[in-house]
PDB file of N, CA and C in Angstrom:
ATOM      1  N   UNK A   1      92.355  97.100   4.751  1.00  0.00           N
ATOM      2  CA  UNK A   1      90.920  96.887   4.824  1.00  0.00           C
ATOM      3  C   UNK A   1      90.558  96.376   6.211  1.00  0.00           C
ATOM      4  N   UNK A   2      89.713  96.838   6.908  1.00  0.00           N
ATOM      5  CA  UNK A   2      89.161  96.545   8.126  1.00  0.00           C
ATOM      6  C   UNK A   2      88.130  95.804   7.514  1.00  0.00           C
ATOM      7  N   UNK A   3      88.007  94.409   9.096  1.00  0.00           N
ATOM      8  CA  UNK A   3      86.681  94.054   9.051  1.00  0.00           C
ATOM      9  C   UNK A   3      85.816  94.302   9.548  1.00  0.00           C
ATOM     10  N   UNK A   4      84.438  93.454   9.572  1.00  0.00           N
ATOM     11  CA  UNK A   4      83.337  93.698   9.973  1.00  0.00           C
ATOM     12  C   UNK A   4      83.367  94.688  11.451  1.00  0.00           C
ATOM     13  N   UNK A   5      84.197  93.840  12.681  1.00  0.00           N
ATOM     14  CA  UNK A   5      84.264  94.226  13.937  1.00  0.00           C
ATOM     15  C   UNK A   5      85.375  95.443  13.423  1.00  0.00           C
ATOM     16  N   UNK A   6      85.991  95.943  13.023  1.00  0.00           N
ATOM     17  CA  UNK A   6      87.076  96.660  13.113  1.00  0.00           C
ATOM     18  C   UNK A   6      88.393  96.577  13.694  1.00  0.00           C
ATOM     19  N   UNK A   7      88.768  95.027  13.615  1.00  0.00           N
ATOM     20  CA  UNK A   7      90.112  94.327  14.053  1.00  0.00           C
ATOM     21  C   UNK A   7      90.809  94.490  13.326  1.00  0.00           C
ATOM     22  N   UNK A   8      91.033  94.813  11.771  1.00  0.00           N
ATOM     23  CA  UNK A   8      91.998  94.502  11.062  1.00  0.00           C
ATOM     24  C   UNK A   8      92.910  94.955  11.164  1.00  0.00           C
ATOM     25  N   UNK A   9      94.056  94.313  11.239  1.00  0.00           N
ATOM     26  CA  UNK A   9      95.647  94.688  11.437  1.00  0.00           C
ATOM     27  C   UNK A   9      96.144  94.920  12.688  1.00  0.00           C
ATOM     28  N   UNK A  10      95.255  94.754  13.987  1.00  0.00           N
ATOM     29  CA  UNK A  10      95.600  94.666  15.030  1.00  0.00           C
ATOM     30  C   UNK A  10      96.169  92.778  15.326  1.00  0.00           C
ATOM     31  N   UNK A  11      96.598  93.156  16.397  1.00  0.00           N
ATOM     32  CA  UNK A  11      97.189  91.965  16.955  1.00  0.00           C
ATOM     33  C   UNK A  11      96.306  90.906  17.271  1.00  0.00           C
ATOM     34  N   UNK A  12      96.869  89.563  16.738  1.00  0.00           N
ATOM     35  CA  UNK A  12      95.418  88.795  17.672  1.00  0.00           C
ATOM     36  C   UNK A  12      94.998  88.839  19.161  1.00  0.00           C
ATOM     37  N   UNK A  13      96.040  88.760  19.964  1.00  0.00           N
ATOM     38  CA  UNK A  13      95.651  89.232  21.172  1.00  0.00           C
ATOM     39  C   UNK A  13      95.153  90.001  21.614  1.00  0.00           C
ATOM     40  N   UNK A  14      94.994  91.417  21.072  1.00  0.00           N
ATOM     41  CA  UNK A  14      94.533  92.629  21.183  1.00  0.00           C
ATOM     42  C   UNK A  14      92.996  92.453  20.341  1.00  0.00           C
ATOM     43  N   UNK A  15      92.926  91.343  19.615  1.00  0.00           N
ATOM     44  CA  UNK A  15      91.241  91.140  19.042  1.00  0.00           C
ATOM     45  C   UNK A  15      90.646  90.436  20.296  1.00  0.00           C
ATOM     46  N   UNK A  16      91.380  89.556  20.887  1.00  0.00           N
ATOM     47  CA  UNK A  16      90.953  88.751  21.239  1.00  0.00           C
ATOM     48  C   UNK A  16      90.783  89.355  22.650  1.00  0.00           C
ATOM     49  N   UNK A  17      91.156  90.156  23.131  1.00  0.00           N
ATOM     50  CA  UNK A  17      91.113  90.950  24.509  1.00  0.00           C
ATOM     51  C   UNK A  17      89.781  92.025  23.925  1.00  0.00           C
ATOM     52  N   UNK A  18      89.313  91.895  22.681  1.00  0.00           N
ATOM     53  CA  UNK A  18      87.963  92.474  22.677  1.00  0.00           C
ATOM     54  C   UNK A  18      87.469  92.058  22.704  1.00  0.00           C
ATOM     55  N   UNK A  19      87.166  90.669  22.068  1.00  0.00           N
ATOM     56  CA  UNK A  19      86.453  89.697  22.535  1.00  0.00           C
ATOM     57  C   UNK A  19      86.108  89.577  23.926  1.00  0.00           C
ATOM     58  N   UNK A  20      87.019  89.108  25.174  1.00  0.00           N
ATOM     59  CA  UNK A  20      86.900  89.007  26.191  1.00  0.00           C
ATOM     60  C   UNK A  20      86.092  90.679  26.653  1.00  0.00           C
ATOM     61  N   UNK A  21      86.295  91.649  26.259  1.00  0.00           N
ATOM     62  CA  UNK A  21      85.316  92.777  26.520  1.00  0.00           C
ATOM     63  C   UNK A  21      83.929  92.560  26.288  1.00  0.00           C
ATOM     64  N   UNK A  22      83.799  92.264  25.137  1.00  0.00           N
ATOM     65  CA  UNK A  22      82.494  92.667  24.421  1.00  0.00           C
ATOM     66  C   UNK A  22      81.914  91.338  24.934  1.00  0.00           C
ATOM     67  N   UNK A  23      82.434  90.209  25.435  1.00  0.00           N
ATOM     68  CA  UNK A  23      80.993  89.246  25.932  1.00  0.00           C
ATOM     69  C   UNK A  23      81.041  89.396  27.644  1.00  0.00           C
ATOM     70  N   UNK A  24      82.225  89.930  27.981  1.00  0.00           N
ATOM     71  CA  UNK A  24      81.897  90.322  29.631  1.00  0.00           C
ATOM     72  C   UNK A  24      80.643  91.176  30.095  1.00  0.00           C
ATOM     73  N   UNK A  25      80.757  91.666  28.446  1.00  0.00           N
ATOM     74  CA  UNK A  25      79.966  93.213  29.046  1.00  0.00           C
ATOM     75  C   UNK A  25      78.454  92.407  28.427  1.00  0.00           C
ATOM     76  N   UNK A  26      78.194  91.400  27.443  1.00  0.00           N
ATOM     77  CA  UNK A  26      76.766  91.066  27.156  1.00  0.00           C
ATOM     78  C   UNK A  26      76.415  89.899  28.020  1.00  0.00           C
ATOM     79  N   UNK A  27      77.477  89.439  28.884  1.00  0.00           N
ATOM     80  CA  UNK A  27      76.818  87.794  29.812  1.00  0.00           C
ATOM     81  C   UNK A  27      77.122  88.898  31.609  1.00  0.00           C
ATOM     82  N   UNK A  28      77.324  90.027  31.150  1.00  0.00           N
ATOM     83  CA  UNK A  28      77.997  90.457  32.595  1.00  0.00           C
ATOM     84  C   UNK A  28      76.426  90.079  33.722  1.00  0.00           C
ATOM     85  N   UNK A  29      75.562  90.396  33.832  1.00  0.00           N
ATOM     86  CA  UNK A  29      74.259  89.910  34.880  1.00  0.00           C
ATOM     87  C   UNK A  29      74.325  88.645  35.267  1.00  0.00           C
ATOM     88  N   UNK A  30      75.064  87.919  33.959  1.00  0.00           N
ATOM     89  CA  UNK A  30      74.676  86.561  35.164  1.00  0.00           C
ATOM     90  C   UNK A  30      76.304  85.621  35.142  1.00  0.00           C
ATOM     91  N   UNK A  31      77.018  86.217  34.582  1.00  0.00           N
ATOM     92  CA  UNK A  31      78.534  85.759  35.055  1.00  0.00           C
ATOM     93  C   UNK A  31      79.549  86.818  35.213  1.00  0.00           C
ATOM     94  N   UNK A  32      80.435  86.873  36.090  1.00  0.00           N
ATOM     95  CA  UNK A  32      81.063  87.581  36.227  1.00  0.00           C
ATOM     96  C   UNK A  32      82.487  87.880  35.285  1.00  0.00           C
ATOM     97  N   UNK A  33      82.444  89.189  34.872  1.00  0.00           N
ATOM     98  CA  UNK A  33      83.428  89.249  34.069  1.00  0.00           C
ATOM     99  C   UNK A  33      85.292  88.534  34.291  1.00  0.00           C
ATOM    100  N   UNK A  34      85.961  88.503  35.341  1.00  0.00           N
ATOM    101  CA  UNK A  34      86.623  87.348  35.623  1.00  0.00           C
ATOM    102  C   UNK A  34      86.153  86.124  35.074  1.00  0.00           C
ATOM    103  N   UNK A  35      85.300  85.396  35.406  1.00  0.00           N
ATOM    104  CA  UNK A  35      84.589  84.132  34.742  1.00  0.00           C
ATOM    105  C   UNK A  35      84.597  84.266  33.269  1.00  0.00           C
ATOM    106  N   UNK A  36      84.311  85.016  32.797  1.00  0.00           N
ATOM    107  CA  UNK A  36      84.522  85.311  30.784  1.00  0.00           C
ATOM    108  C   UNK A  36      85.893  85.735  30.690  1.00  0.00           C
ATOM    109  N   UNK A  37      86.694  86.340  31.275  1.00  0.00           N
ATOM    110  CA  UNK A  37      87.926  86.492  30.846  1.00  0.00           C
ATOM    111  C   UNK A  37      89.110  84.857  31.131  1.00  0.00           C
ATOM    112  N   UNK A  38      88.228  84.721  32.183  1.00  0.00           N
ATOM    113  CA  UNK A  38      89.181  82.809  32.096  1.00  0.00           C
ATOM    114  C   UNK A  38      88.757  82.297  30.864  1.00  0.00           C
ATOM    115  N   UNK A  39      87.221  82.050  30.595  1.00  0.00           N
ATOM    116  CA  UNK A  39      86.940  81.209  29.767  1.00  0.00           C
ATOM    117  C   UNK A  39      87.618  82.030  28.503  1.00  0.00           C
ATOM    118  N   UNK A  40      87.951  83.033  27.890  1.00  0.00           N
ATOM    119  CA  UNK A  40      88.245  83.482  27.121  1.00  0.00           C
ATOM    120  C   UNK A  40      89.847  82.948  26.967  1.00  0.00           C
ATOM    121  N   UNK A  41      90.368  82.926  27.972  1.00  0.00           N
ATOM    122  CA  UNK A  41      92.176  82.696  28.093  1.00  0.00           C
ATOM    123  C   UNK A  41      92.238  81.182  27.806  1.00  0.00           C
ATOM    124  N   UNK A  42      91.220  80.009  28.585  1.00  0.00           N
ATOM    125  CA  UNK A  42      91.271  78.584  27.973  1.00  0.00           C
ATOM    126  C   UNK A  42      90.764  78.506  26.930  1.00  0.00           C
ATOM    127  N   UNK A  43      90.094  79.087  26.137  1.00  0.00           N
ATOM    128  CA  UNK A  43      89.873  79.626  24.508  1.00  0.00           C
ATOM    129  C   UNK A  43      90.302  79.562  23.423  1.00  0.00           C
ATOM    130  N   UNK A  44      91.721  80.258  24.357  1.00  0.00           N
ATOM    131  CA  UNK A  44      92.170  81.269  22.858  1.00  0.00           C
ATOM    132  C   UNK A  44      93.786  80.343  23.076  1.00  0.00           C
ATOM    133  N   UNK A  45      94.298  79.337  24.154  1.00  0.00           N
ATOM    134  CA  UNK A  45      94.951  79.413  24.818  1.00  0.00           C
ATOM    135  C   UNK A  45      95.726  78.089  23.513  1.00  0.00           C
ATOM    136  N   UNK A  46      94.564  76.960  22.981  1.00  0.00           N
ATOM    137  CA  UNK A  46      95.505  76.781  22.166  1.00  0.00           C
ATOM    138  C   UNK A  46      95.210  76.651  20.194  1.00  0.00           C
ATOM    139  N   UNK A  47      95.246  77.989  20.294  1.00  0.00           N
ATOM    140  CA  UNK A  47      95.397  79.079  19.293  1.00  0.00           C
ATOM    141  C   UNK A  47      96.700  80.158  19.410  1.00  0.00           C
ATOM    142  N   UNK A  48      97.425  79.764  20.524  1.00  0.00           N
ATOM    143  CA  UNK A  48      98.533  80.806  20.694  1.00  0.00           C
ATOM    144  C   UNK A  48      99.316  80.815  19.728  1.00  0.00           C
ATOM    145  N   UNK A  49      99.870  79.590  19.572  1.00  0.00           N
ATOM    146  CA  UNK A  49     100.955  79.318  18.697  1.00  0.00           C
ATOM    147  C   UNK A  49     100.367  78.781  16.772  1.00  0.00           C
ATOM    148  N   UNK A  50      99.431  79.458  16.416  1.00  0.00           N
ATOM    149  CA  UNK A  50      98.832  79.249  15.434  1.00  0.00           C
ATOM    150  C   UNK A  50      99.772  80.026  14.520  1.00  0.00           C
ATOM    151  N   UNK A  51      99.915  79.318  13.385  1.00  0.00           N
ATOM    152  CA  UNK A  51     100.099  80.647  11.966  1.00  0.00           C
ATOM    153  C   UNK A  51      99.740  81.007  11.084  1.00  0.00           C
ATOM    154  N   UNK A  52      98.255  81.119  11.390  1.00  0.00           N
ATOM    155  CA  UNK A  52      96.978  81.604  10.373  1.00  0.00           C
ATOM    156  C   UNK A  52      96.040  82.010  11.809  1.00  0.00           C
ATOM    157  N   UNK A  53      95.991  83.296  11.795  1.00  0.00           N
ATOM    158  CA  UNK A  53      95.338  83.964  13.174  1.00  0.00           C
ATOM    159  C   UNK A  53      94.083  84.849  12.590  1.00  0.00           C
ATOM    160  N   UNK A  54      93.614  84.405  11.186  1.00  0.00           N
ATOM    161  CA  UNK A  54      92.738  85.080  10.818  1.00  0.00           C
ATOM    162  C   UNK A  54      91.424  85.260  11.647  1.00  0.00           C
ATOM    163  N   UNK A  55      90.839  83.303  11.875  1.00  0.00           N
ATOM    164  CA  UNK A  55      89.595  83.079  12.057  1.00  0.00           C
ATOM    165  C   UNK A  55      90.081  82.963  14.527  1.00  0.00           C
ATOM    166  N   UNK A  56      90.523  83.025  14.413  1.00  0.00           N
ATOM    167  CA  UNK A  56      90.831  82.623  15.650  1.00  0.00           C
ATOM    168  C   UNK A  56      89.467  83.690  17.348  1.00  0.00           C
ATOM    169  N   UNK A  57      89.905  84.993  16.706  1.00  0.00           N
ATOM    170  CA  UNK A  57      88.668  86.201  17.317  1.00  0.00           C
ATOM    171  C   UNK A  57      87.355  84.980  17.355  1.00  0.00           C
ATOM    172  N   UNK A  58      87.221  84.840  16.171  1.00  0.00           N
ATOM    173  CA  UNK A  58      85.771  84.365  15.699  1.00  0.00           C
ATOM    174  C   UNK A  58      85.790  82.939  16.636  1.00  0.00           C
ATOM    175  N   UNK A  59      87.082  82.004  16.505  1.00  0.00           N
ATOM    176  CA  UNK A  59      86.743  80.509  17.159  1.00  0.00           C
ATOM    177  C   UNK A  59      86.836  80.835  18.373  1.00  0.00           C
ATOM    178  N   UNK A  60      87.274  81.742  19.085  1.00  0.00           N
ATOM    179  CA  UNK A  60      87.262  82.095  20.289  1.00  0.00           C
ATOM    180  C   UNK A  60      85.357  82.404  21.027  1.00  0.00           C
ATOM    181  N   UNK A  61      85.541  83.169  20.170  1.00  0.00           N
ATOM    182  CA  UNK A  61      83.951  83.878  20.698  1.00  0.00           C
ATOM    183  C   UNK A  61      83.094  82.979  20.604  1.00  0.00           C
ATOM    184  N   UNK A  62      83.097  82.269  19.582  1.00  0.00           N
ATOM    185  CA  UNK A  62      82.429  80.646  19.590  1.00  0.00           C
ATOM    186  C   UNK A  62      81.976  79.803  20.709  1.00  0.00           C
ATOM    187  N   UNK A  63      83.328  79.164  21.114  1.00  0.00           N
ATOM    188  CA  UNK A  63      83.482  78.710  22.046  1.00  0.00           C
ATOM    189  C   UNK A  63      82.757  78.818  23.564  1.00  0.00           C
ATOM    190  N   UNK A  64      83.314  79.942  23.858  1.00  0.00           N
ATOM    191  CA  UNK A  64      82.958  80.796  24.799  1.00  0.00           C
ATOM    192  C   UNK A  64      81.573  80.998  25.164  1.00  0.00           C
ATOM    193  N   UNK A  65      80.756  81.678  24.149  1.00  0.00           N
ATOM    194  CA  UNK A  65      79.714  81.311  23.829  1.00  0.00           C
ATOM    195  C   UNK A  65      79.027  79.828  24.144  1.00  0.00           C
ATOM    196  N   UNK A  66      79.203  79.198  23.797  1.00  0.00           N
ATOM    197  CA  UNK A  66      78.632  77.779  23.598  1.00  0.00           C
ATOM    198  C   UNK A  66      78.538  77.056  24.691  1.00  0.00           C
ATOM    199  N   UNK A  67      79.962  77.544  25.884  1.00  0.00           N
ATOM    200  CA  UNK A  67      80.121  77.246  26.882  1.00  0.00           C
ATOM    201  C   UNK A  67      79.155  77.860  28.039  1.00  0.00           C
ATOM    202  N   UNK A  68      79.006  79.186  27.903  1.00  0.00           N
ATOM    203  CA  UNK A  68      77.852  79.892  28.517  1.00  0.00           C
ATOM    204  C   UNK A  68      76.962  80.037  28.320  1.00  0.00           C
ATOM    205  N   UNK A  69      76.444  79.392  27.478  1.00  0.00           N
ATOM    206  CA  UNK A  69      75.016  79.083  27.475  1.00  0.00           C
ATOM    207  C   UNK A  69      74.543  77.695  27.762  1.00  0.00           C
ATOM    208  N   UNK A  70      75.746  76.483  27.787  1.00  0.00           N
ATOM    209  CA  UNK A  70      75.260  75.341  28.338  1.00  0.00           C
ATOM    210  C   UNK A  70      75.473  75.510  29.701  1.00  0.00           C
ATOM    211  N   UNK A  71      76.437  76.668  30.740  1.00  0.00           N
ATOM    212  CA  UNK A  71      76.726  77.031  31.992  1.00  0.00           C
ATOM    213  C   UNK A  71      75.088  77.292  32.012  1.00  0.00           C
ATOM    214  N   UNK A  72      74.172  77.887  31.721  1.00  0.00           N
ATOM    215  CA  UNK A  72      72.867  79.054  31.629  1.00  0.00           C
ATOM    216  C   UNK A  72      71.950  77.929  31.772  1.00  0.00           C
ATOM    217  N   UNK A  73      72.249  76.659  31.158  1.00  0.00           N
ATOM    218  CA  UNK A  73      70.824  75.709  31.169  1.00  0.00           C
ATOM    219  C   UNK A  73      70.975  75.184  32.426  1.00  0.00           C
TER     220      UNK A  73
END
């Protein structure tokens, strides 16, 4: 069963390297995609060694998020 995004059964890293796509490409005008792919790597970075990688995509993008938009104010 796939989810919502269509991650299921892929690797977390490989979700999570969509992640780092898909908000490079929606904050790309006013940060540079380098800049979202760091913040994405201190992110996800300690979630590496997790062993429940279900919600992790999701706490990632979170984050990230939350961070660039208090960068934005």
């Amino acid at each position: 069963m796939r989810n919502a995004a269509g991650t299921s059964g892929m690797p977390v890293e490989e979700q999570v390297a969509h992640v780092a796509d898909r908000l490079a490409v929606e904050y790309g005008e006013t940060v540079g995609a380098g800049v979202v792919r760091e913040l994405v790597a201190q992110a996800y970075s300690p979630y590496r060694q997790a062993k429940v990688t279900q919600f992790v995509p999701v706490l990632v993008d979170r984050s990230v998020r939350q961070r660039l938009r208090a960068a934005a104010r």
